[in-house]
C-alpha atoms as a PDB file:
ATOM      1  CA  UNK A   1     356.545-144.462  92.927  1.00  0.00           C
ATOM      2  CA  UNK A   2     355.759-140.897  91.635  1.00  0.00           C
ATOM      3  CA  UNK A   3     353.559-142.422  88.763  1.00  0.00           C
ATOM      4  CA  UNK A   4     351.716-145.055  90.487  1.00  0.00           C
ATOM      5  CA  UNK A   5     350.129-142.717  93.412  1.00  0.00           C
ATOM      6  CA  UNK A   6     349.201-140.718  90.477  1.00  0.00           C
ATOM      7  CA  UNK A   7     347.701-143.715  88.722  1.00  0.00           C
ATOM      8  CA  UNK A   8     345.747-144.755  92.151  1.00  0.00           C
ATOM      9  CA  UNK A   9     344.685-141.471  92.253  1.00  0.00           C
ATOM     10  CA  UNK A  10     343.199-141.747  89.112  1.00  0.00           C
ATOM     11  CA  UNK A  11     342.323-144.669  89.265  1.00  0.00           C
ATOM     12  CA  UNK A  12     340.062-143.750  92.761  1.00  0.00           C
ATOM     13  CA  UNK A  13     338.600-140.806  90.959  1.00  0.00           C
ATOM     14  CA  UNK A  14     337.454-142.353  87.710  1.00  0.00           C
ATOM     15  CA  UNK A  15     335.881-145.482  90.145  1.00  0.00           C
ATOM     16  CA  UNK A  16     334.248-142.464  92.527  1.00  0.00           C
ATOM     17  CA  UNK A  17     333.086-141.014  89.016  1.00  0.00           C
ATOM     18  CA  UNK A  18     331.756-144.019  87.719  1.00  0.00           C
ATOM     19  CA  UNK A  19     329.941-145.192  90.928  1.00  0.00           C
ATOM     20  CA  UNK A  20     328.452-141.187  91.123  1.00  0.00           C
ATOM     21  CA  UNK A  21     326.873-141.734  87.324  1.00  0.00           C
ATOM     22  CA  UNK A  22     325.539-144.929  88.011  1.00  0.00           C
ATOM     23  CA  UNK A  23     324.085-143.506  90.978  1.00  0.00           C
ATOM     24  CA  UNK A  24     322.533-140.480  89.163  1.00  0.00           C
ATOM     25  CA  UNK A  25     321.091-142.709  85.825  1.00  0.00           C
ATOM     26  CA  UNK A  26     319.649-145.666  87.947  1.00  0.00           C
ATOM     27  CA  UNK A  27     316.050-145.342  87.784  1.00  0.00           C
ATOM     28  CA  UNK A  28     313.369-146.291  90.619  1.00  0.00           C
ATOM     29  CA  UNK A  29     310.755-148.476  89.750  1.00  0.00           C
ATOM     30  CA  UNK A  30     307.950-146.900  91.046  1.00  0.00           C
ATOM     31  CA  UNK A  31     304.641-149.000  91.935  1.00  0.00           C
ATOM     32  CA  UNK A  32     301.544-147.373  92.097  1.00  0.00           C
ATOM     33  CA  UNK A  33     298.519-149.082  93.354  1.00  0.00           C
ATOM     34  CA  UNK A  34     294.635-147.393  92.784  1.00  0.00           C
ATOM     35  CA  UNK A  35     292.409-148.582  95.724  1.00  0.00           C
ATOM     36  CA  UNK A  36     288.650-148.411  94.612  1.00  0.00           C
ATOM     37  CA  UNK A  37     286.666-146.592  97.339  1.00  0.00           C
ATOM     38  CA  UNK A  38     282.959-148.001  97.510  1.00  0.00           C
ATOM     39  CA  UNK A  39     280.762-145.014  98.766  1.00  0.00           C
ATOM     40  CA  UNK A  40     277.505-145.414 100.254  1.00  0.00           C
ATOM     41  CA  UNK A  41     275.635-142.406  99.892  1.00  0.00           C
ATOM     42  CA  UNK A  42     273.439-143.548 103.293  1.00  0.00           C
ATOM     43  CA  UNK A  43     276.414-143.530 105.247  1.00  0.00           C
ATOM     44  CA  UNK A  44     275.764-139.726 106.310  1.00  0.00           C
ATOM     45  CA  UNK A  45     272.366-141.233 107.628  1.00  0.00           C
ATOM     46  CA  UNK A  46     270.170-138.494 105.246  1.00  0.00           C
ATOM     47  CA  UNK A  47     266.705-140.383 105.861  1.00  0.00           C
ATOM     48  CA  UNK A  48     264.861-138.663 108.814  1.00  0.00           C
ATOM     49  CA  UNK A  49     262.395-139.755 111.176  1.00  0.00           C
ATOM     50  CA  UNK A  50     262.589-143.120 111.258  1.00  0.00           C
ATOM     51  CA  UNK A  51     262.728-143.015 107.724  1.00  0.00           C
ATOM     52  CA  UNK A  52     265.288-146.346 105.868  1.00  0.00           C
ATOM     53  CA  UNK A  53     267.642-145.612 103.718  1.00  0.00           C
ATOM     54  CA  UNK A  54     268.406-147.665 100.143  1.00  0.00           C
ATOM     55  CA  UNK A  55     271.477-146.998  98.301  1.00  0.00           C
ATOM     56  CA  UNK A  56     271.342-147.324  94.783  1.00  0.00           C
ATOM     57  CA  UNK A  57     274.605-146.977  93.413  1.00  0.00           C
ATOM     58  CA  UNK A  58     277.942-144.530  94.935  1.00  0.00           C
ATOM     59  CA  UNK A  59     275.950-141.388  94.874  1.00  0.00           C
ATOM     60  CA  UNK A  60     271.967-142.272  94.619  1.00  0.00           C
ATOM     61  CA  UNK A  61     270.000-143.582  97.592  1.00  0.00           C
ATOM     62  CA  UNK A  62     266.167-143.461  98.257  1.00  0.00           C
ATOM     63  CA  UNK A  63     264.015-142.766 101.714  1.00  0.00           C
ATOM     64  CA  UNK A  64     261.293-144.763 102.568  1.00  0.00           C
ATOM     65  CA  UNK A  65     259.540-143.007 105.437  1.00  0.00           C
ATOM     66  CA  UNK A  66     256.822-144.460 107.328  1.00  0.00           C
ATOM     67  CA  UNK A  67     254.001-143.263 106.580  1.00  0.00           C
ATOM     68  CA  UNK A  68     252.265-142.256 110.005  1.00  0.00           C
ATOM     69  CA  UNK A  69     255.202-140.304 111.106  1.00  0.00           C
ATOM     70  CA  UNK A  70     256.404-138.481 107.566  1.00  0.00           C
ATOM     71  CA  UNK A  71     256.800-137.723 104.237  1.00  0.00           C
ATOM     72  CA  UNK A  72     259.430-136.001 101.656  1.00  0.00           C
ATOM     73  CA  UNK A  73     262.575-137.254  99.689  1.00  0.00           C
ATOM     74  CA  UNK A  74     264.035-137.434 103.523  1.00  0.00           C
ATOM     75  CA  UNK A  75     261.360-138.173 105.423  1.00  0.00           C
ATOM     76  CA  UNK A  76     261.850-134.424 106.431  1.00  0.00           C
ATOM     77  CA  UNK A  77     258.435-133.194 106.757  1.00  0.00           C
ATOM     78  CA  UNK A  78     256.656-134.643 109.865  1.00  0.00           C
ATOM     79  CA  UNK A  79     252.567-135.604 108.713  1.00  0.00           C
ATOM     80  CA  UNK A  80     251.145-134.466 111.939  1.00  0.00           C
ATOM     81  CA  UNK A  81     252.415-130.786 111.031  1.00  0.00           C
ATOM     82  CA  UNK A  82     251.134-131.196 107.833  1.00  0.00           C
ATOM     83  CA  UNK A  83     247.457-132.381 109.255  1.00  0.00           C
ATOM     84  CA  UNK A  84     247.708-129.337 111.130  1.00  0.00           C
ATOM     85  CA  UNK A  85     247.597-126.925 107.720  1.00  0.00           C
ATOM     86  CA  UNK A  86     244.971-128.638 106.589  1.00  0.00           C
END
């Protein structure tokens, strides 16, 4: 009787041991997944004034001001100022 609680015992351990490496050497699949994030540079609203913004690609975009209210690459500088100067 001696013998076979000692065999159980062992037996118990070596399955414990067993299920423990398996445990330890199984390997997660990990998925990753890229999202592609369309920017539009006009988003941040950078034309001024009245001014319309065109986006050219992610990081380009263009101001078209109109012309009685203001100029510049933003439409930044008003034209009555500037008539002022003059």
């Amino acid at each position: 009787m001696k013998t076979l609680n000692i065999l159980l015992n062992i037996f118990v351990c070596f399955s414990f041991i067993i299920n423990l490496e398996s445990a330890v050497t199984t390997t997660k699949k990990v998925v990753t997944t890229t999202t592609k994030v369309v920017l539009n540079p006009c988003e941040s609203f950078p034309c001024q004034k009245k001014g319309k913004c065109q986006r050219i690609n992610d990081y380009d975009y263009k101001c078209t001001c109109d012309p009685s209210i203001s100029y510049g690459t933003n439409c930044q500088i008003c034209k009555y100022i500037y008539t002022l100067k003059k």
